[in-house]
N, C-alpha and C. Protein backbone atom coordinates (compact mmCIF):
# COMPACT_ATOMS: atom_id res chain seq x y z
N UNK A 1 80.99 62.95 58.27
CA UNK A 1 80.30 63.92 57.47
C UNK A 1 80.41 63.62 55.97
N UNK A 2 81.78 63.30 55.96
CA UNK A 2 82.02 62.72 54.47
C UNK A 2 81.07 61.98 53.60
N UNK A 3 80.97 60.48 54.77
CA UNK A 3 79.91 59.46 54.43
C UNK A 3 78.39 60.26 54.44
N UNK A 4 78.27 61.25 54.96
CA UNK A 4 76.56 61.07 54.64
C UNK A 4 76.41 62.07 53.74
N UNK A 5 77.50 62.91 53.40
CA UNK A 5 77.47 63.40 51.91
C UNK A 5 77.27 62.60 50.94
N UNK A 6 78.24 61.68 51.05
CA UNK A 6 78.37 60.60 49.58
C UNK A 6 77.05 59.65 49.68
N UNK A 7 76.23 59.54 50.68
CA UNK A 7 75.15 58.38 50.96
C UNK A 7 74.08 59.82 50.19
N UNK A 8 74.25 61.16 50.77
CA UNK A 8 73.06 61.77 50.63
C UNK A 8 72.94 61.92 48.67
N UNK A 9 74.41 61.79 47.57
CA UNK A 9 74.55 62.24 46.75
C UNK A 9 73.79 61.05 46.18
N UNK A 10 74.52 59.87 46.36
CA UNK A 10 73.94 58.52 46.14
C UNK A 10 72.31 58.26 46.13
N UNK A 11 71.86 58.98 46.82
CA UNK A 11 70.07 58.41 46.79
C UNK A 11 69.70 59.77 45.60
N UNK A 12 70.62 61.21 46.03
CA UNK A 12 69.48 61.93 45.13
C UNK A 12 69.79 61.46 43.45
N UNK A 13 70.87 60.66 42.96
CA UNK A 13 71.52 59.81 41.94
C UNK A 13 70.41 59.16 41.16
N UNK A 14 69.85 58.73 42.52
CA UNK A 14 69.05 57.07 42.33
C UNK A 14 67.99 57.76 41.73
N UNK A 15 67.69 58.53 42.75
CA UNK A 15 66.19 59.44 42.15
C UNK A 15 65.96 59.42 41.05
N UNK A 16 67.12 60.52 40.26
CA UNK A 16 66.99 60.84 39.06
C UNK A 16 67.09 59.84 37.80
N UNK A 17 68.03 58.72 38.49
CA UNK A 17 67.67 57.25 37.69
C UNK A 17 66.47 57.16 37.22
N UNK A 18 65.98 56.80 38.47
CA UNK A 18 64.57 56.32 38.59
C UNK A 18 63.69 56.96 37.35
N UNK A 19 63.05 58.49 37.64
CA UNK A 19 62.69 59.38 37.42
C UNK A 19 62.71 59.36 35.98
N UNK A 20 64.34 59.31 35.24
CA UNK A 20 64.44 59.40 34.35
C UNK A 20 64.10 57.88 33.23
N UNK A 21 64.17 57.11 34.22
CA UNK A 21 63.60 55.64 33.30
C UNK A 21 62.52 55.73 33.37
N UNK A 22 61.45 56.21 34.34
CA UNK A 22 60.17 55.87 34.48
C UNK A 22 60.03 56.97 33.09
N UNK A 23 60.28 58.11 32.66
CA UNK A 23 59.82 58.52 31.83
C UNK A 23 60.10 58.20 30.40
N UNK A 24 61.04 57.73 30.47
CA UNK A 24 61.49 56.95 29.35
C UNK A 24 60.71 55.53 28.80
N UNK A 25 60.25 54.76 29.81
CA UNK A 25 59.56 54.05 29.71
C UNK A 25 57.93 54.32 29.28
N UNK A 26 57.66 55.18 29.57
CA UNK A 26 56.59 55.97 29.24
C UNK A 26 56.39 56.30 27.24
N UNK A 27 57.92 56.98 27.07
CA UNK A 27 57.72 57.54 25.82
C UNK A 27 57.66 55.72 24.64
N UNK A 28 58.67 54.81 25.34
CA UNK A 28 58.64 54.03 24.51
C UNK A 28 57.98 52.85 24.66
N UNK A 29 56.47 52.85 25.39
CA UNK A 29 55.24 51.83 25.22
C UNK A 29 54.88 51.88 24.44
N UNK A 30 54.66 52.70 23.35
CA UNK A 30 53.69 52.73 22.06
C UNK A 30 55.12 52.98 20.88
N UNK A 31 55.68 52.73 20.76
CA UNK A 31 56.96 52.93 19.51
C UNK A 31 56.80 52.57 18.51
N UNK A 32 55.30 52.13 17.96
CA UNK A 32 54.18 52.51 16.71
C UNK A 32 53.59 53.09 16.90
N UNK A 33 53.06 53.93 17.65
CA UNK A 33 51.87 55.03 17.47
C UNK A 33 50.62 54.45 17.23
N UNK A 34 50.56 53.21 17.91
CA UNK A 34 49.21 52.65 17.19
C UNK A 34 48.07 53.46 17.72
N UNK A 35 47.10 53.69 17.10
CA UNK A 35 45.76 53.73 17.38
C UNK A 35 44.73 52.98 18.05
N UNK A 36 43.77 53.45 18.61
CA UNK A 36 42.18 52.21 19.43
C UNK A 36 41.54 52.34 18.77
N UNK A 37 40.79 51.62 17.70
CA UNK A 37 39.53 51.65 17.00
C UNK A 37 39.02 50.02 17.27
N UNK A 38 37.66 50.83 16.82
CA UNK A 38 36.74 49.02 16.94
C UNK A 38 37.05 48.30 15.94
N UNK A 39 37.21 47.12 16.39
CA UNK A 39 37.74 45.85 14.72
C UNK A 39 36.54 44.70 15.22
N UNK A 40 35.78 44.73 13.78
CA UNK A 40 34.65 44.00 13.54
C UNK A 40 35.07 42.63 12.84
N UNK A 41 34.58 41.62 13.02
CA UNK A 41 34.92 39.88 12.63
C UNK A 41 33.40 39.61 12.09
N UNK A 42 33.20 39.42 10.66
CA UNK A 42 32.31 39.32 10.51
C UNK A 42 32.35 37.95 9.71
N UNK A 43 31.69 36.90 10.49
CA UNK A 43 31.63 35.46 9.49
C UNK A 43 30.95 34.68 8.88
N UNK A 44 30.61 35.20 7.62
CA UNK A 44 29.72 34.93 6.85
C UNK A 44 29.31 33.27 6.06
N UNK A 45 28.25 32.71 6.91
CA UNK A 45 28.45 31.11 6.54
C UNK A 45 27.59 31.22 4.89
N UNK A 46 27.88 30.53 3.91
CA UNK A 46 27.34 30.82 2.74
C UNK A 46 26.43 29.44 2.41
N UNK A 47 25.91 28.68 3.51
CA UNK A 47 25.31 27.91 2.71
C UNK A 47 23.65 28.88 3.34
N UNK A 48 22.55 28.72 2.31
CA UNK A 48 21.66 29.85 2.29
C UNK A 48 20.81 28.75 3.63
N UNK A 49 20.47 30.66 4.27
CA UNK A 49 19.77 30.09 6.12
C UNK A 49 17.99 29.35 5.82
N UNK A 50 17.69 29.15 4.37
CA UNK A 50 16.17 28.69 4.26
C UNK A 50 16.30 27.28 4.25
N UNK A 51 17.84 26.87 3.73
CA UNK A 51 17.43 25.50 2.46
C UNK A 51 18.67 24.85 3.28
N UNK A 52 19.56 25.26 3.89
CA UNK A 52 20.84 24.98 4.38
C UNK A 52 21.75 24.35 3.65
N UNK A 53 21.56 24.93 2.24
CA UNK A 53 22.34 24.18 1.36
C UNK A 53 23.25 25.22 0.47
N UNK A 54 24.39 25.40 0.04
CA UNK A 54 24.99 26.62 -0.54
C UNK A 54 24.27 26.54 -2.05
N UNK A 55 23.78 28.06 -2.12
CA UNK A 55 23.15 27.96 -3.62
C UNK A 55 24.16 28.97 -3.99
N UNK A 56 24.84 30.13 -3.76
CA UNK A 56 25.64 31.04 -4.48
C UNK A 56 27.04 30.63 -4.65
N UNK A 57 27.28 30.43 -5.99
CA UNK A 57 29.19 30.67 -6.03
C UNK A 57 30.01 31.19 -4.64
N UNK A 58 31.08 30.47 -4.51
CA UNK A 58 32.04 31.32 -3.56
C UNK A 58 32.35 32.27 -4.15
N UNK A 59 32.80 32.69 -5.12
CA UNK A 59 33.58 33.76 -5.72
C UNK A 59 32.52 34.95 -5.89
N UNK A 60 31.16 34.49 -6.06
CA UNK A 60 29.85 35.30 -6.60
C UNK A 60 29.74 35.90 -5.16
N UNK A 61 29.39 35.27 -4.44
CA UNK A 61 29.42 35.55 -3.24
C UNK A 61 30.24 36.44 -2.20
N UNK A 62 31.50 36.01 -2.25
CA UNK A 62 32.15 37.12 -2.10
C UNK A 62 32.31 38.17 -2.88
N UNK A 63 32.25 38.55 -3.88
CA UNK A 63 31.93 39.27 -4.15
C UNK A 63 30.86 40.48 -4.20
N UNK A 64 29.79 39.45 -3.61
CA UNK A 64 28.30 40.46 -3.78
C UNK A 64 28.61 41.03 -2.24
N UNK A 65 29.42 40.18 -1.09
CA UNK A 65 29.68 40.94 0.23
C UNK A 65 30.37 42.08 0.29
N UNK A 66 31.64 41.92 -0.75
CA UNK A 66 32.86 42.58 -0.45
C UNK A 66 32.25 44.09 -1.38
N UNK A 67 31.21 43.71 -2.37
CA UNK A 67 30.55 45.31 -2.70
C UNK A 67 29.50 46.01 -1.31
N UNK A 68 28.49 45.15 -0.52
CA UNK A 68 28.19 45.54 0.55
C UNK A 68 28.79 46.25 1.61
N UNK A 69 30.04 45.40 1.85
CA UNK A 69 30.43 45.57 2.83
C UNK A 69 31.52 47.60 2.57
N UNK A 70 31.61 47.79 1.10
CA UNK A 70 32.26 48.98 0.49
C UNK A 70 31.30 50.05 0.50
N UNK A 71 30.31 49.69 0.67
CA UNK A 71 29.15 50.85 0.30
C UNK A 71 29.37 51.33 1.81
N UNK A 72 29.65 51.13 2.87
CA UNK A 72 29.15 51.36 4.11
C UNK A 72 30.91 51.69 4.68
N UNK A 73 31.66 51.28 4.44
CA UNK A 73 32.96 51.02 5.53
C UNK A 73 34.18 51.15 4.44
N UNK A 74 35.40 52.12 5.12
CA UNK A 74 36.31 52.31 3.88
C UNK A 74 37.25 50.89 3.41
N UNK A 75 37.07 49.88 3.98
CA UNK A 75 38.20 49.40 3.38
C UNK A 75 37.62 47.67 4.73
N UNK A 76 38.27 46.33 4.13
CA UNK A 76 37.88 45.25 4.47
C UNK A 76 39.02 44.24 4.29
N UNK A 77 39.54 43.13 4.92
CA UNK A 77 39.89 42.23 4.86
C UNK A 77 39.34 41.02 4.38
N UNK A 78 39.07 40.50 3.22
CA UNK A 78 38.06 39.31 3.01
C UNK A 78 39.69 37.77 2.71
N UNK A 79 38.85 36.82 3.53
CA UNK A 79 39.33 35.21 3.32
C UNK A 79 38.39 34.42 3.54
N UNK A 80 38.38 33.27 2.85
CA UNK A 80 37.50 32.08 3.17
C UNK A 80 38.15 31.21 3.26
N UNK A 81 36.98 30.20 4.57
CA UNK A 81 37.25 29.46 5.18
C UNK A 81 36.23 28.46 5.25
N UNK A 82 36.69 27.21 5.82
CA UNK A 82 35.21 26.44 6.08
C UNK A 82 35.24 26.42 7.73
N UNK A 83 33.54 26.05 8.03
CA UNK A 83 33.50 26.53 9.52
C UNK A 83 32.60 24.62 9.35
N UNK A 84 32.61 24.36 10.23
CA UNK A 84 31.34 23.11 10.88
C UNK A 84 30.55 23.28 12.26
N UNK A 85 29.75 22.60 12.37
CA UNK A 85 29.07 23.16 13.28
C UNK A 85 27.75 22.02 13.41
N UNK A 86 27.02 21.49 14.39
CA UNK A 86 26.55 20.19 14.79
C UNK A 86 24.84 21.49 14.63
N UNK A 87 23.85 20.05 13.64
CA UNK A 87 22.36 20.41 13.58
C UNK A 87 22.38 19.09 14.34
N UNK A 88 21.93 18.82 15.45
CA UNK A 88 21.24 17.95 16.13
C UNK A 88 22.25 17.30 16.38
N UNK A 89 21.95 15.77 15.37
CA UNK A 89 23.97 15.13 16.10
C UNK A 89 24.17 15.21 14.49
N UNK A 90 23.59 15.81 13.64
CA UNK A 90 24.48 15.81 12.08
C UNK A 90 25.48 17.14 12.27
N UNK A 91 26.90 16.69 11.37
CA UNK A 91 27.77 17.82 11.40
C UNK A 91 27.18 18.17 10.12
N UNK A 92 27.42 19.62 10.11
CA UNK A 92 27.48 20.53 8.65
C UNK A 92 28.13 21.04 8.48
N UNK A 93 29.08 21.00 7.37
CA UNK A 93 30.28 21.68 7.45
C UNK A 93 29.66 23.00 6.07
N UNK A 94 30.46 23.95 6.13
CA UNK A 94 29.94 25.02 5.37
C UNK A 94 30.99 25.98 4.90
N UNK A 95 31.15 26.62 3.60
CA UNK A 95 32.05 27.88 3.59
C UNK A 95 31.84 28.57 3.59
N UNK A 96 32.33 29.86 4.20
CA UNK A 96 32.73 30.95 5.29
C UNK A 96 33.18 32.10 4.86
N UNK A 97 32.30 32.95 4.51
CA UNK A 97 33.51 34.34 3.95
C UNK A 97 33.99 35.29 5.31
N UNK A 98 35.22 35.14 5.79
CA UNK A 98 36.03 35.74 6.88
C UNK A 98 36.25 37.08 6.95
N UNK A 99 35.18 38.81 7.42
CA UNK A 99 35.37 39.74 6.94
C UNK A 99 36.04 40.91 8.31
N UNK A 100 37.06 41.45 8.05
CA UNK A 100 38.19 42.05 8.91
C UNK A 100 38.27 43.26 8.41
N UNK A 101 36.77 44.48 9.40
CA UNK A 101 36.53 45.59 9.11
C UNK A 101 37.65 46.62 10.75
N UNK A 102 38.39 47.34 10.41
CA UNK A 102 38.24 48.53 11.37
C UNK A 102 37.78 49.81 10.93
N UNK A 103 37.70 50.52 12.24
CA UNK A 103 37.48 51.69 12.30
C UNK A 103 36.32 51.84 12.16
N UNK A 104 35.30 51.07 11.88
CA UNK A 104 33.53 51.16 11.83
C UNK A 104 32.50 51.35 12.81
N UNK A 105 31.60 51.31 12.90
CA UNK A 105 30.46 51.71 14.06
C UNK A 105 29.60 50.85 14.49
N UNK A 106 29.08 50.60 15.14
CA UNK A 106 27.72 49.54 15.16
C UNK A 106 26.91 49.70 14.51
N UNK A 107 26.29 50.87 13.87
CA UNK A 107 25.91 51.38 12.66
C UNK A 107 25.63 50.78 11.60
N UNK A 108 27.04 51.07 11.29
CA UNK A 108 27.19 50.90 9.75
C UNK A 108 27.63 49.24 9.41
N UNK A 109 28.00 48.48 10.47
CA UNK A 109 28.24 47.16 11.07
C UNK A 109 26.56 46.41 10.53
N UNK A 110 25.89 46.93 11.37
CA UNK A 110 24.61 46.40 11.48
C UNK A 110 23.49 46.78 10.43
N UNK A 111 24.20 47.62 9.18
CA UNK A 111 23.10 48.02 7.77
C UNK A 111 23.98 47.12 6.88
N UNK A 112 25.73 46.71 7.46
CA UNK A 112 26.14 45.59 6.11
C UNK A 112 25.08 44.78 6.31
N UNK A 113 24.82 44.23 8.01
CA UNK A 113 24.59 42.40 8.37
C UNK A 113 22.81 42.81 7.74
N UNK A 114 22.19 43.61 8.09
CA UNK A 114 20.89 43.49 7.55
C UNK A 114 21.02 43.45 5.73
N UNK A 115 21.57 44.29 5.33
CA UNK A 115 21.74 43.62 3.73
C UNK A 115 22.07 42.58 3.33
N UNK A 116 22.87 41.63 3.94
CA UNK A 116 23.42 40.52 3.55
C UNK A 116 22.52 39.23 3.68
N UNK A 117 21.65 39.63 5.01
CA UNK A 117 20.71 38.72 5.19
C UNK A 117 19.90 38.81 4.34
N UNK A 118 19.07 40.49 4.08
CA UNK A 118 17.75 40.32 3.28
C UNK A 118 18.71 40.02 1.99
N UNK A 119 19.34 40.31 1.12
CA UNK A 119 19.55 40.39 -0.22
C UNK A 119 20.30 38.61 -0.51
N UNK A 120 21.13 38.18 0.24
CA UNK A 120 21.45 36.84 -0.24
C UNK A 120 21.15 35.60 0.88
N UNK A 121 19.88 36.39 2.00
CA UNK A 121 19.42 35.16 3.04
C UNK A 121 20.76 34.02 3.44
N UNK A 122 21.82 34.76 4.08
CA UNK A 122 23.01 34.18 4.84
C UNK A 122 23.12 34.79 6.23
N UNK A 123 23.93 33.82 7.19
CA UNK A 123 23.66 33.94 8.34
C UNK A 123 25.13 34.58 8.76
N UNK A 124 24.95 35.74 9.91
CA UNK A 124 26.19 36.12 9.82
C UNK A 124 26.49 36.33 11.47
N UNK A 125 28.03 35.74 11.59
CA UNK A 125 28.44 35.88 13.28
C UNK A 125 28.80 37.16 12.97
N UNK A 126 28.78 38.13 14.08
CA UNK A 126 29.75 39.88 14.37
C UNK A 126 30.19 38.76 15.89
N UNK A 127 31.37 39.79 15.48
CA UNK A 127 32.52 39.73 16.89
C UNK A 127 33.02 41.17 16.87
N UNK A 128 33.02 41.64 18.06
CA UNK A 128 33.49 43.10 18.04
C UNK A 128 34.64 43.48 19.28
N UNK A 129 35.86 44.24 18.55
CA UNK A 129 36.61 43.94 20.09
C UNK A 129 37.07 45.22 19.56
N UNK A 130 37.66 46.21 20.95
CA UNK A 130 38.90 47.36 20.59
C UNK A 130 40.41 46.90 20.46
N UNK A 131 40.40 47.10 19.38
CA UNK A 131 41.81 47.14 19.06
C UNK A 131 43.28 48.08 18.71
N UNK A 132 44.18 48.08 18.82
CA UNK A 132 45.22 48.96 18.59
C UNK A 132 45.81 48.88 16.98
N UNK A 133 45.76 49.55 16.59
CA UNK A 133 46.53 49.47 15.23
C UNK A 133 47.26 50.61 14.68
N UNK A 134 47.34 50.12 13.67
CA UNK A 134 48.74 51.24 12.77
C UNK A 134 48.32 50.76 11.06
N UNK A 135 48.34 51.38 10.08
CA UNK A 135 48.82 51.00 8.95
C UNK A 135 50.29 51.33 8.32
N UNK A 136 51.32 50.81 8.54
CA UNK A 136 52.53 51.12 8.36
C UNK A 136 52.86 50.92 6.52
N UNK A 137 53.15 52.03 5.99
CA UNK A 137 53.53 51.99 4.60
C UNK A 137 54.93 52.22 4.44
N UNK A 138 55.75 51.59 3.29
CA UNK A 138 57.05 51.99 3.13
C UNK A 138 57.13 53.23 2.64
């Protein structure tokens, strides 16, 4: 009788193990609090899409995006880069303004990319994925 006391105490033990890690494990999957918002990749090749040749400053350039891209969306990540990429069997290599929007819409995504085209005729990749984030300040 002894033993199936101590066997019966033993499993209801385990239980509450259990029970109590599974919820524990629960509270500490997210131990940033991150958020799901959409994060937009927007890659802006700057040599102009008529002439395939860069006519605007990099610096001019980014700049005339990084005011576009403010009129529409609170806040942006801008870097440049060079990208290449094969016209027939010629390579073209080209620079790249690299733009790292969250929290935006398809919307407001798709009135930057139509400005950018009509106003400085550049060609632009969107990449769109959900992402988790946080802005952590000290």
């Amino acid at each position: 009788m002894k033993k199936k006391a101590l066997v019966l105490c033993l499993i209801v033990l385990s239980l509450f193990s259990v029970t109590a890690c599974s919820s524990n494990s629960d509270a500490s999957s997210n131990p940033l609090n991150l958020e799901k918002a959409n994060r937009y990749e927007l890659l802006i090749g700057l040599n102009d899409a008529t002439t395939g040749k860069q006519i605007l400053e990099t610096e001019t350039a980014k700049e005339a995006i990084k005011k576009t891209i403010l009129e529409s969306v609170s806040g942006v990540t801008i870097t440049i880069s060079n990208g290449s990429y094969y016209v027939g069997a010629l390579i073209v290599d080209e620079n790249t303004i690299n733009c790292i929007i969250y929290g935006a819409d398809d919307e407001a995504i798709n009135k930057i990319v139509q400005e950018i085209n009509s106003q400085l005729n550049l060609t632009v990749l969107v990449a769109k994925s959900t992402s988790e984030y946080r802005l952590i300040k000290p």
